[in-house]
ModelCIF file with pLDDT and N, C-alpha, C, O atoms, coordinates in Angstrom:
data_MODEL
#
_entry.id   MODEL 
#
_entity.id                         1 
_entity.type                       polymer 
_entity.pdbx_number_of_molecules   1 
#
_entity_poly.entity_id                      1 
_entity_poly.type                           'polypeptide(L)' 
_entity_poly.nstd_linkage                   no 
_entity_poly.nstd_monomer                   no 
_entity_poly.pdbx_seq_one_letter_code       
;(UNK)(UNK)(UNK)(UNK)(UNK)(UNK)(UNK)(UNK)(UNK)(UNK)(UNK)(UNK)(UNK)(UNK)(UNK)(UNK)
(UNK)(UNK)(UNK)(UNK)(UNK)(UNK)(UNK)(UNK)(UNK)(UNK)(UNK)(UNK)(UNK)(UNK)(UNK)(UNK)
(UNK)(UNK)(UNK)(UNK)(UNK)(UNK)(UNK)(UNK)(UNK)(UNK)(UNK)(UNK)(UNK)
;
_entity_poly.pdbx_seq_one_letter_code_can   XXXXXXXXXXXXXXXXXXXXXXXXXXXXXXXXXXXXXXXXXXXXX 
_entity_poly.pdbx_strand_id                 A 
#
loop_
_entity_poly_seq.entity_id 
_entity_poly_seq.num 
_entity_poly_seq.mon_id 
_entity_poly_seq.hetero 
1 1  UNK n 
1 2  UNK n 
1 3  UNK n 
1 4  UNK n 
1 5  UNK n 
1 6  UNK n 
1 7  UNK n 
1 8  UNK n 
1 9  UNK n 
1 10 UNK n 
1 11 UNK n 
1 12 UNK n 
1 13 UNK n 
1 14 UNK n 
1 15 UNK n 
1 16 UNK n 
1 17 UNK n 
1 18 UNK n 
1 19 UNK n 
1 20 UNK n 
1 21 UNK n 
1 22 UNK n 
1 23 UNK n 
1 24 UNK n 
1 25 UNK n 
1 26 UNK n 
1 27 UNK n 
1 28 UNK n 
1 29 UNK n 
1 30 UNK n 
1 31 UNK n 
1 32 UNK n 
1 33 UNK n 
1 34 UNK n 
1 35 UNK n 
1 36 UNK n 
1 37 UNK n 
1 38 UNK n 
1 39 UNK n 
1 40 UNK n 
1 41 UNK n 
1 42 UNK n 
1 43 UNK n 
1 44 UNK n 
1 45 UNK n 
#
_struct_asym.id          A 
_struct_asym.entity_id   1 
#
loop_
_ma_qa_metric.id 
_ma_qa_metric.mode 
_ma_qa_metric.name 
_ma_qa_metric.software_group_id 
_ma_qa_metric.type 
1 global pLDDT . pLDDT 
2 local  pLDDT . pLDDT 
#
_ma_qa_metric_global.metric_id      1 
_ma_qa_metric_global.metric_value   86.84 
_ma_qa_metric_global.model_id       1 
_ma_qa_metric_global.ordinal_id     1 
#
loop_
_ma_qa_metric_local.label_asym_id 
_ma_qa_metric_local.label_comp_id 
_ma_qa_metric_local.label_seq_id 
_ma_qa_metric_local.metric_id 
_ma_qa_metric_local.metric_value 
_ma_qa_metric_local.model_id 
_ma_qa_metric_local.ordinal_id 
A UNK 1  2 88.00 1 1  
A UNK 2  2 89.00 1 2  
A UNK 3  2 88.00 1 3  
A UNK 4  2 86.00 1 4  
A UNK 5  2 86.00 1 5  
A UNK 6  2 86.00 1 6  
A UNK 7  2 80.00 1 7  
A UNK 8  2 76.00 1 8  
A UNK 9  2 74.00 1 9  
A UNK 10 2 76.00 1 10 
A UNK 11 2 77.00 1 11 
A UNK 12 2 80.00 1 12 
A UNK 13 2 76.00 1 13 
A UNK 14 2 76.00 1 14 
A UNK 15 2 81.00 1 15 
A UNK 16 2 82.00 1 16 
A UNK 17 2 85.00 1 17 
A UNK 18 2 86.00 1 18 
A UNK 19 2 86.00 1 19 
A UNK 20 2 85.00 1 20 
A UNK 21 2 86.00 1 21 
A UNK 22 2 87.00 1 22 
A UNK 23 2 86.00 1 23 
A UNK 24 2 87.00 1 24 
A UNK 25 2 87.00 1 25 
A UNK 26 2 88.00 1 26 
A UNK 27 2 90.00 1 27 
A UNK 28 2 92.00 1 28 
A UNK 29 2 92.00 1 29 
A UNK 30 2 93.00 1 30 
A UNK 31 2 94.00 1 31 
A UNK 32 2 93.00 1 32 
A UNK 33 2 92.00 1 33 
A UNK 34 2 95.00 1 34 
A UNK 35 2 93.00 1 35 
A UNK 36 2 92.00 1 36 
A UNK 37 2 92.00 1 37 
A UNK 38 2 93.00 1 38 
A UNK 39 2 92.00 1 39 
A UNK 40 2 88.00 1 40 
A UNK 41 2 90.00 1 41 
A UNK 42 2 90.00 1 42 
A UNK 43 2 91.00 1 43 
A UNK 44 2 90.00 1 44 
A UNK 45 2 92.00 1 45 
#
loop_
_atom_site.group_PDB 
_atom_site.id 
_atom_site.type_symbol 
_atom_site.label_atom_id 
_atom_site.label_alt_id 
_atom_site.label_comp_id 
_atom_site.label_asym_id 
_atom_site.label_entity_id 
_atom_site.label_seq_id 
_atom_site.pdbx_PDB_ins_code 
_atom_site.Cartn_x 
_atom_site.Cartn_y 
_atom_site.Cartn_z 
_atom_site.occupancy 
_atom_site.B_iso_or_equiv 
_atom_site.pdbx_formal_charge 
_atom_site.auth_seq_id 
_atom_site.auth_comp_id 
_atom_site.auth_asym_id 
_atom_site.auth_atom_id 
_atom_site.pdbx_PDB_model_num 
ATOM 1   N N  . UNK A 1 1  ? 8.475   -9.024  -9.926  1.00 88.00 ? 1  UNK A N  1 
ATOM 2   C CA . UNK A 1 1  ? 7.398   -9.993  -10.193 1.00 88.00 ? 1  UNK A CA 1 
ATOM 3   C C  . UNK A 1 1  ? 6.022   -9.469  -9.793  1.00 88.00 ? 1  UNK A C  1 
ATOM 4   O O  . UNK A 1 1  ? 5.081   -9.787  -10.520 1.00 88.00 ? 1  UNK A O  1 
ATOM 5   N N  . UNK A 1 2  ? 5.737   -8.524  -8.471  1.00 89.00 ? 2  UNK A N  1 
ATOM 6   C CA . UNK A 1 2  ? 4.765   -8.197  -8.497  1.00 89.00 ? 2  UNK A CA 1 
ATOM 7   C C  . UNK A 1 2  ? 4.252   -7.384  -9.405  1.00 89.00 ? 2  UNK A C  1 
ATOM 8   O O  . UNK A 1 2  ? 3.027   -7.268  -9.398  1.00 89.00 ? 2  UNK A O  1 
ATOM 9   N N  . UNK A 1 3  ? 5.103   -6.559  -10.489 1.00 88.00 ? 3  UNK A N  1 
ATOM 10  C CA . UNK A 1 3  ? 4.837   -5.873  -11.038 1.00 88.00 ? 3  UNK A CA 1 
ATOM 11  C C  . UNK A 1 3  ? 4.561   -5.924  -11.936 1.00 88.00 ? 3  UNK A C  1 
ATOM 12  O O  . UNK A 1 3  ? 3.671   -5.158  -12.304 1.00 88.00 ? 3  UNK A O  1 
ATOM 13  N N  . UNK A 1 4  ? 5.179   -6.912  -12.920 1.00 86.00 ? 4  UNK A N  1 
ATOM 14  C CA . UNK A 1 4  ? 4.562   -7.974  -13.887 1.00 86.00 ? 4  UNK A CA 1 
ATOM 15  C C  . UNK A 1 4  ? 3.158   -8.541  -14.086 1.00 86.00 ? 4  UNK A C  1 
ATOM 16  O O  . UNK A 1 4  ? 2.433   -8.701  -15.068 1.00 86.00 ? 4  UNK A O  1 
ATOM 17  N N  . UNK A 1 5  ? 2.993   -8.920  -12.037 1.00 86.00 ? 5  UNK A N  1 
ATOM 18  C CA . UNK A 1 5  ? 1.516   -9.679  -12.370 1.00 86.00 ? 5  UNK A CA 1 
ATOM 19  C C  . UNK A 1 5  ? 0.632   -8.763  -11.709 1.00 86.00 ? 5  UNK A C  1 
ATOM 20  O O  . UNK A 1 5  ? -0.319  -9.255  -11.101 1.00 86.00 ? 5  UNK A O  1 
ATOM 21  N N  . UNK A 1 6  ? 0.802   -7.304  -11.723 1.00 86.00 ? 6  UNK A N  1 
ATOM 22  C CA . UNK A 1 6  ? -0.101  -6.352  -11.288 1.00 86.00 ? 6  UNK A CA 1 
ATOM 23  C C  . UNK A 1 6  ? -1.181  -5.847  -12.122 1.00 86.00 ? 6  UNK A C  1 
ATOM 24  O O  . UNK A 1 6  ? -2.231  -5.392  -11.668 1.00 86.00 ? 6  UNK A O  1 
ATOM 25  N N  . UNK A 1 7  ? -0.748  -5.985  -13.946 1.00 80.00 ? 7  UNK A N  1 
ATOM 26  C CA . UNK A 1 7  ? -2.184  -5.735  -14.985 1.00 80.00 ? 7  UNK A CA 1 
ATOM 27  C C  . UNK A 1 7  ? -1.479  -4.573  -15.522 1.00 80.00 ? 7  UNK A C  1 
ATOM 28  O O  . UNK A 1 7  ? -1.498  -4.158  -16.681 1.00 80.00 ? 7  UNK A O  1 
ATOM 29  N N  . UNK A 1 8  ? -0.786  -4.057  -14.396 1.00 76.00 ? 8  UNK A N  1 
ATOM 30  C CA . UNK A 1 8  ? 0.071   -2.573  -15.095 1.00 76.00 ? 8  UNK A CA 1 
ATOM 31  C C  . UNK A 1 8  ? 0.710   -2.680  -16.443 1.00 76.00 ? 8  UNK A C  1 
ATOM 32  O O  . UNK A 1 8  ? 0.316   -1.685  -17.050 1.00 76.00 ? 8  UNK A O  1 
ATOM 33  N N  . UNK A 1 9  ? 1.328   -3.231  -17.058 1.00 74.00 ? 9  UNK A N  1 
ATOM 34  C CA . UNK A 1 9  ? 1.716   -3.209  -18.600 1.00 74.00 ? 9  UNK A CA 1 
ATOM 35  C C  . UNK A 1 9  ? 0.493   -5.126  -18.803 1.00 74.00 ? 9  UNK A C  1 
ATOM 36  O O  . UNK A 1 9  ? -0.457  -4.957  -19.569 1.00 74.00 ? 9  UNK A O  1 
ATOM 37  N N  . UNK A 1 10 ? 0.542   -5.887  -18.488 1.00 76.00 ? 10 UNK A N  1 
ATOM 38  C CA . UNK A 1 10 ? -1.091  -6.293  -19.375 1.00 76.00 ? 10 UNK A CA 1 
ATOM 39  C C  . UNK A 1 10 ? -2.146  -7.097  -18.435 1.00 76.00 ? 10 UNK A C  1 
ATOM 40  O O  . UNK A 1 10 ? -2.145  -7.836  -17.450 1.00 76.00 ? 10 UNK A O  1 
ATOM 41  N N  . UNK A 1 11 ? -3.026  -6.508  -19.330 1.00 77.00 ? 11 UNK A N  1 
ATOM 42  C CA . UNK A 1 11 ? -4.275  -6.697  -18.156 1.00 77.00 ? 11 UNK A CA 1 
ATOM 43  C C  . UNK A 1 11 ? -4.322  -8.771  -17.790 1.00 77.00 ? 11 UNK A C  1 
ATOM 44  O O  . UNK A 1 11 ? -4.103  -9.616  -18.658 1.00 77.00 ? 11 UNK A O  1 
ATOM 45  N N  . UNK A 1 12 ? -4.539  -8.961  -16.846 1.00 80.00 ? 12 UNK A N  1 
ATOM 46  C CA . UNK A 1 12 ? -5.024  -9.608  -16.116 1.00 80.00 ? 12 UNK A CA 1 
ATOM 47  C C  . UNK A 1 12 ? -5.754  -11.182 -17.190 1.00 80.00 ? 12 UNK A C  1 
ATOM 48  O O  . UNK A 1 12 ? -5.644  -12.399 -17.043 1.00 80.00 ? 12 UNK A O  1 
ATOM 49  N N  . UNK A 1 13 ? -6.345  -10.458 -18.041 1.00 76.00 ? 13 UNK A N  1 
ATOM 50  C CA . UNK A 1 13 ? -7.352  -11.247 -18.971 1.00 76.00 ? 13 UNK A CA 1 
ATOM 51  C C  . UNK A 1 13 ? -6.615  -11.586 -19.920 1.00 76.00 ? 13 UNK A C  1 
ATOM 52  O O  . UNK A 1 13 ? -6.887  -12.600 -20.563 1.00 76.00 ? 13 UNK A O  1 
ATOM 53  N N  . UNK A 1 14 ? -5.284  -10.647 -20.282 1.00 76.00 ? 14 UNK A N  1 
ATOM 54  C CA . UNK A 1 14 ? -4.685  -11.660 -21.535 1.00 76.00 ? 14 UNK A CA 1 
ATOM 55  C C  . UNK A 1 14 ? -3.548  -12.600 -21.433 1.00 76.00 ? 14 UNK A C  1 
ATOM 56  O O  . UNK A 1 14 ? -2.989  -13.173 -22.368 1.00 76.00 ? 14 UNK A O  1 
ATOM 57  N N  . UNK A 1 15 ? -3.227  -12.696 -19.908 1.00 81.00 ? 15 UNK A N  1 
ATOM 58  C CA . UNK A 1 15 ? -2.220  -13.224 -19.363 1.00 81.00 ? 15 UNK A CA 1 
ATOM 59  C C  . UNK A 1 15 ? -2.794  -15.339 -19.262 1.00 81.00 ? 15 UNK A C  1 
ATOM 60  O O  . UNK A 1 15 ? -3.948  -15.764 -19.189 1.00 81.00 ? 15 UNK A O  1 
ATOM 61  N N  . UNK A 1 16 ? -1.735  -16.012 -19.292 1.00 82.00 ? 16 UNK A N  1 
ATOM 62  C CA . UNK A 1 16 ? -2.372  -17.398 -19.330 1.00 82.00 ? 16 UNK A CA 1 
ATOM 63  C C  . UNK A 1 16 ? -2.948  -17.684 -18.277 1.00 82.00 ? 16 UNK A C  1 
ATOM 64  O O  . UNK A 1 16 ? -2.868  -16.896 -17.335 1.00 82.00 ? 16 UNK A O  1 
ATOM 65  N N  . UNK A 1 17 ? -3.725  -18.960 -18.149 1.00 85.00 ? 17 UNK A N  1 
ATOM 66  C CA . UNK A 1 17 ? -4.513  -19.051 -16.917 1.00 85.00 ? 17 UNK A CA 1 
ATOM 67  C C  . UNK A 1 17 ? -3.669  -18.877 -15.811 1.00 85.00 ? 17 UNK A C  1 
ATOM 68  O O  . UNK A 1 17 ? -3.691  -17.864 -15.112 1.00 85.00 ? 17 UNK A O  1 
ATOM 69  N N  . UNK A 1 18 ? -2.906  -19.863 -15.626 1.00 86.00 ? 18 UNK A N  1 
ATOM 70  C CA . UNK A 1 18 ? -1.831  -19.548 -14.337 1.00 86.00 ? 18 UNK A CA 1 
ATOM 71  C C  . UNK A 1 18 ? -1.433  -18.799 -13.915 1.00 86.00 ? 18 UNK A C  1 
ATOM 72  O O  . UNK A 1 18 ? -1.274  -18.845 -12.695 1.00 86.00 ? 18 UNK A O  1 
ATOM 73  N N  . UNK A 1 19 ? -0.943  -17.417 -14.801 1.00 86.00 ? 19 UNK A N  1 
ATOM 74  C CA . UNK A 1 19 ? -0.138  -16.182 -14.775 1.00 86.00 ? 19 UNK A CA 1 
ATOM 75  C C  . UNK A 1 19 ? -1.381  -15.670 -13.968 1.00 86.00 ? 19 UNK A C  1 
ATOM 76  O O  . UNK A 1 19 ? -1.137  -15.317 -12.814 1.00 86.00 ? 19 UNK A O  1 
ATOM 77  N N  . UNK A 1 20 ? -3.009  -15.554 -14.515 1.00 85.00 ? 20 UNK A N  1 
ATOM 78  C CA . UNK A 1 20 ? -4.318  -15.272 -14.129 1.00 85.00 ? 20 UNK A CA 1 
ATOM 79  C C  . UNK A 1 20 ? -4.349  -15.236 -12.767 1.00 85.00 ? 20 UNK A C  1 
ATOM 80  O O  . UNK A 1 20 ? -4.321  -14.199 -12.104 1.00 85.00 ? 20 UNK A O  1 
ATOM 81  N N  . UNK A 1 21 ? -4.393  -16.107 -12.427 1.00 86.00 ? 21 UNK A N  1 
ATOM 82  C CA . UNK A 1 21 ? -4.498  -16.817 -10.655 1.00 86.00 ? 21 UNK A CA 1 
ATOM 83  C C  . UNK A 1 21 ? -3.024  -16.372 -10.229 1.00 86.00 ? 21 UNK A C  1 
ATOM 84  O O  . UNK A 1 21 ? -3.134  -15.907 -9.095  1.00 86.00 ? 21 UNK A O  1 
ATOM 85  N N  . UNK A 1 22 ? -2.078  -16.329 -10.524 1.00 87.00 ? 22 UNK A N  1 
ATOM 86  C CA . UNK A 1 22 ? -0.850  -15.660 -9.945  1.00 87.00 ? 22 UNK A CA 1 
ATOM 87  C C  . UNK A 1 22 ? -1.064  -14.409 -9.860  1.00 87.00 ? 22 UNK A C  1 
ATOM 88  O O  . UNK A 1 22 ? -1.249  -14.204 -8.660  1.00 87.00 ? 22 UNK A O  1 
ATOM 89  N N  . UNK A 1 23 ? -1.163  -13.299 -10.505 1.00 86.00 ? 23 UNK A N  1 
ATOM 90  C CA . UNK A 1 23 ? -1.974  -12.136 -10.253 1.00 86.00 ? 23 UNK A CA 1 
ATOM 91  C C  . UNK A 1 23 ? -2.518  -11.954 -8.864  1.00 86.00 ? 23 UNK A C  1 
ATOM 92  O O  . UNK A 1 23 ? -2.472  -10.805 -8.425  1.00 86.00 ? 23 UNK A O  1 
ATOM 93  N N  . UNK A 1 24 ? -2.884  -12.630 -8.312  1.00 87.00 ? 24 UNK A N  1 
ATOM 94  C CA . UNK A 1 24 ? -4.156  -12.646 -7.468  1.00 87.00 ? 24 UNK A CA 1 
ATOM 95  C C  . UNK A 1 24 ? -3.053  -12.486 -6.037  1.00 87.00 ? 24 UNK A C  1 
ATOM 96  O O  . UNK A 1 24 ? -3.460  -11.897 -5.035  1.00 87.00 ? 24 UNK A O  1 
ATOM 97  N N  . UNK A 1 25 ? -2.013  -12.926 -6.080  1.00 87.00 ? 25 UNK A N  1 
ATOM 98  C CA . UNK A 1 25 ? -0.980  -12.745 -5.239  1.00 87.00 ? 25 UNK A CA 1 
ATOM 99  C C  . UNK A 1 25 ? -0.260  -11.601 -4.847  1.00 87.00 ? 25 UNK A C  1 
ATOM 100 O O  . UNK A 1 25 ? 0.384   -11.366 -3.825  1.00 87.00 ? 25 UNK A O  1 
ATOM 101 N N  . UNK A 1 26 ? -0.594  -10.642 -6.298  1.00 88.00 ? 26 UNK A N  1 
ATOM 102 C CA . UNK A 1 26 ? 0.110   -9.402  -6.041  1.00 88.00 ? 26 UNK A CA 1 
ATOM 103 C C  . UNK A 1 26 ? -0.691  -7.874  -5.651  1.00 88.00 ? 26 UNK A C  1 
ATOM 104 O O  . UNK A 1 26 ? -1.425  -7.144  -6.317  1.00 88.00 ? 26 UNK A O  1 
ATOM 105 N N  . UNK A 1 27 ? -0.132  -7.788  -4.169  1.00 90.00 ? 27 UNK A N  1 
ATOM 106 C CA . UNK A 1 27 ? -0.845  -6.989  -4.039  1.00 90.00 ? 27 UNK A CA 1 
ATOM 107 C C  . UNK A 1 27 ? -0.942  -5.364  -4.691  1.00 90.00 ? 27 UNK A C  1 
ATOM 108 O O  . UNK A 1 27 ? -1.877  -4.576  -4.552  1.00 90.00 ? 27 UNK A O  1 
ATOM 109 N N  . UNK A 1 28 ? 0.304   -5.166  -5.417  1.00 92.00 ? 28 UNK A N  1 
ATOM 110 C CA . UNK A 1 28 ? -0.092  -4.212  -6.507  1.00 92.00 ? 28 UNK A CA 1 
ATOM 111 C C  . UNK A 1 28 ? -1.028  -4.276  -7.386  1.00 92.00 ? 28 UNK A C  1 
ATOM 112 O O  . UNK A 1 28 ? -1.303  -3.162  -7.833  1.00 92.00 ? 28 UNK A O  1 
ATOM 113 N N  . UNK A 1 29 ? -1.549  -5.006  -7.760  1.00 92.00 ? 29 UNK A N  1 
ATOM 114 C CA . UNK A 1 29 ? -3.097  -5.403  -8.660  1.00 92.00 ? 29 UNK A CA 1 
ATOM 115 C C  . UNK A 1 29 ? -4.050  -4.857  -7.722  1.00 92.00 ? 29 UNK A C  1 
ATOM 116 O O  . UNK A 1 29 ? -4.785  -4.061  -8.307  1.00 92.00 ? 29 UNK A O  1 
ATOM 117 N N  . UNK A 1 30 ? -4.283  -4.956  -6.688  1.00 93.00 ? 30 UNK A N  1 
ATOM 118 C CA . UNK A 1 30 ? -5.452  -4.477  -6.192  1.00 93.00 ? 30 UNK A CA 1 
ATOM 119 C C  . UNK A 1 30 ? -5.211  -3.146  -6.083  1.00 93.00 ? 30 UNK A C  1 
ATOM 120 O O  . UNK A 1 30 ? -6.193  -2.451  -6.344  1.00 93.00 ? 30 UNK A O  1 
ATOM 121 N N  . UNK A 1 31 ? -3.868  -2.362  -5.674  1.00 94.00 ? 31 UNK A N  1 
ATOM 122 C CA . UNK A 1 31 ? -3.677  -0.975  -5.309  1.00 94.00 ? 31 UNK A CA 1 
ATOM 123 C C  . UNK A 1 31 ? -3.708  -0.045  -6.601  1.00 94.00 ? 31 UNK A C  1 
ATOM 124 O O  . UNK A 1 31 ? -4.083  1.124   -6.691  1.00 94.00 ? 31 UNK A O  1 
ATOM 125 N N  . UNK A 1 32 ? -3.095  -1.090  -7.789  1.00 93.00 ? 32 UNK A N  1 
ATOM 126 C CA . UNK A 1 32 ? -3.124  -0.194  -9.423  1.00 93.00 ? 32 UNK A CA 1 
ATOM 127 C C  . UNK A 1 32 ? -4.754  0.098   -9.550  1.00 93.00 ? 32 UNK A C  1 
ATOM 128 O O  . UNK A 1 32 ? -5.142  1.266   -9.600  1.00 93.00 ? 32 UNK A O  1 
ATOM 129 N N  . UNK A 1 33 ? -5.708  -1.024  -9.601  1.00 92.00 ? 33 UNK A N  1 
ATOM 130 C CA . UNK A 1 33 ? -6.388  -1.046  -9.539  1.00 92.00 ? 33 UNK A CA 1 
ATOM 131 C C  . UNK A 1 33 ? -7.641  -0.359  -8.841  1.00 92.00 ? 33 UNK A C  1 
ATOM 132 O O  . UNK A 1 33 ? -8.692  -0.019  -9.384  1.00 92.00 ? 33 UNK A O  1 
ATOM 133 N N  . UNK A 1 34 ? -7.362  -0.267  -7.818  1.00 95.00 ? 34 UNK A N  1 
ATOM 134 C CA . UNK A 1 34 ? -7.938  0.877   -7.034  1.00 95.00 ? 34 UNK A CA 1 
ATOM 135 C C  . UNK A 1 34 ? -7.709  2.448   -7.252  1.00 95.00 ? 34 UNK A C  1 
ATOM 136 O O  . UNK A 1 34 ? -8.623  3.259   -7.400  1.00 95.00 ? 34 UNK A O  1 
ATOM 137 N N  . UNK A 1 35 ? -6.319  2.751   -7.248  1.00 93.00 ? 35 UNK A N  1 
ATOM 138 C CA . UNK A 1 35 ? -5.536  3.793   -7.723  1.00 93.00 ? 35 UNK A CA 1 
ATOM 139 C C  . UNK A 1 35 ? -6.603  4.677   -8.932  1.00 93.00 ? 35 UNK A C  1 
ATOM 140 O O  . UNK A 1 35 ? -7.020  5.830   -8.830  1.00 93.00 ? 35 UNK A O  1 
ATOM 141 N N  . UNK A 1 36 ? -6.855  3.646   -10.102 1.00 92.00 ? 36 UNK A N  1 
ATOM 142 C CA . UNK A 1 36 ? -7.270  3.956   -11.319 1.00 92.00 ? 36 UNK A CA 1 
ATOM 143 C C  . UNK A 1 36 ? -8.696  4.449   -11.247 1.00 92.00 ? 36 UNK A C  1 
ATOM 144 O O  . UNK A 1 36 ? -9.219  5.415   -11.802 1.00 92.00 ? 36 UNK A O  1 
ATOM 145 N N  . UNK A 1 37 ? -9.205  3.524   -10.407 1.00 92.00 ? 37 UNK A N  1 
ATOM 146 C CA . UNK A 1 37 ? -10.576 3.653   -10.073 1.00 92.00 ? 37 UNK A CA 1 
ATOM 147 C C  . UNK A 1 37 ? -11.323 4.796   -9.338  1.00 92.00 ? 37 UNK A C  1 
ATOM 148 O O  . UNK A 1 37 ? -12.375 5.398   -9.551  1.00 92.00 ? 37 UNK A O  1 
ATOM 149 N N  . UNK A 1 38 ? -10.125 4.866   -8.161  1.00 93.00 ? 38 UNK A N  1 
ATOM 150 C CA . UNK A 1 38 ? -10.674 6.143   -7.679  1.00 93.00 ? 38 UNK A CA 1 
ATOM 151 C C  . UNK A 1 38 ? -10.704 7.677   -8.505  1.00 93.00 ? 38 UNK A C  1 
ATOM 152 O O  . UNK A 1 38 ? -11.622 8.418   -8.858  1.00 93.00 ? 38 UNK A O  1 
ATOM 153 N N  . UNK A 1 39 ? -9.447  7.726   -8.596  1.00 92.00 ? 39 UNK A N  1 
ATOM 154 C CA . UNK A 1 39 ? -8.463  9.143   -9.077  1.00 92.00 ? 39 UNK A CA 1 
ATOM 155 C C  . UNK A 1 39 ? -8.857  9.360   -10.654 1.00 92.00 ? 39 UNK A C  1 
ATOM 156 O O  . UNK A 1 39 ? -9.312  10.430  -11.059 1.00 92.00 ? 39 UNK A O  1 
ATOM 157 N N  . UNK A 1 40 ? -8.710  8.624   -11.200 1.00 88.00 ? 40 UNK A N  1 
ATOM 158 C CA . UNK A 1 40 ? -9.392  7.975   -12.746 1.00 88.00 ? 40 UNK A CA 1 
ATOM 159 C C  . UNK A 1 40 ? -10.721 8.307   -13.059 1.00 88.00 ? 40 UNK A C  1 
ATOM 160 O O  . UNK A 1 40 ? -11.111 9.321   -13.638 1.00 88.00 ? 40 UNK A O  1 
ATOM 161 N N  . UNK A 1 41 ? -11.469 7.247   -12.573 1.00 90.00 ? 41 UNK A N  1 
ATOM 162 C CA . UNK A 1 41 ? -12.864 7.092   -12.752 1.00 90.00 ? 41 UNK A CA 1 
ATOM 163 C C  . UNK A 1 41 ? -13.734 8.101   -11.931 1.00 90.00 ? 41 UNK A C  1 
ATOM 164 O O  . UNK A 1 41 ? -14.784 8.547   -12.393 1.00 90.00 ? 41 UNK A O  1 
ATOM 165 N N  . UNK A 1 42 ? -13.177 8.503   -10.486 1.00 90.00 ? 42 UNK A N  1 
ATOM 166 C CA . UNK A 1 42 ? -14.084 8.881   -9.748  1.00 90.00 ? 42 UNK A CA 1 
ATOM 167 C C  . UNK A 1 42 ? -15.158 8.054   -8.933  1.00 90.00 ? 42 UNK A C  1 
ATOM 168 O O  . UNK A 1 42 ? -16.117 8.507   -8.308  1.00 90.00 ? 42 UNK A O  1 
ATOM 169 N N  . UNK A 1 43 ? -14.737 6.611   -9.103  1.00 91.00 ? 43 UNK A N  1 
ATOM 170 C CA . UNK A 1 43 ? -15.509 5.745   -8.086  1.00 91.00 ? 43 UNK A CA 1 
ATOM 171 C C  . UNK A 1 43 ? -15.380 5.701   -6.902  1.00 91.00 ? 43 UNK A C  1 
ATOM 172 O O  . UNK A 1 43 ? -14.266 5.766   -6.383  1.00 91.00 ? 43 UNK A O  1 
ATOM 173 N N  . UNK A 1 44 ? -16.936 5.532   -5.931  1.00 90.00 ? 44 UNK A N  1 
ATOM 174 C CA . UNK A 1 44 ? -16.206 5.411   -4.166  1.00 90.00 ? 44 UNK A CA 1 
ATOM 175 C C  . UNK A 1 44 ? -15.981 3.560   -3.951  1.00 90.00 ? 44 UNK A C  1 
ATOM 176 O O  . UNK A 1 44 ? -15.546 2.554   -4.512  1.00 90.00 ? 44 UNK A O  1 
ATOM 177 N N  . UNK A 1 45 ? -16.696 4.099   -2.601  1.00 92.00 ? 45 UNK A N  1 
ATOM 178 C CA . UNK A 1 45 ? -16.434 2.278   -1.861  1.00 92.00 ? 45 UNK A CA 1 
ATOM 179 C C  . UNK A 1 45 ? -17.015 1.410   -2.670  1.00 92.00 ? 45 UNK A C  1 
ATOM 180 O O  . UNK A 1 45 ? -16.981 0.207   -2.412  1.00 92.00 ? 45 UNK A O  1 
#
């Protein structure tokens, strides 16, 4: 379940509202998320 509501197979935005705000629970969403950002993008803090 966290993995589901992590954005990792779909983002965050196309998920229903509820699923939306459930997201927000998993803390793999913030770590995918970060993950991508850093290593990915090259963004800092």
């Amino acid at each position: 379940p966290m993995m589901f509501l992590s954005g990792s197979f779909t983002p965050p935005e196309s998920m229903s509202t509820w699923m939306r705000y459930a997201s927000l629970l998993s803390p793999m969403r913030y770590y995918i998320d970060f993950g991508f950002q850093v290593l990915f993008k090259g963004n800092g803090f």
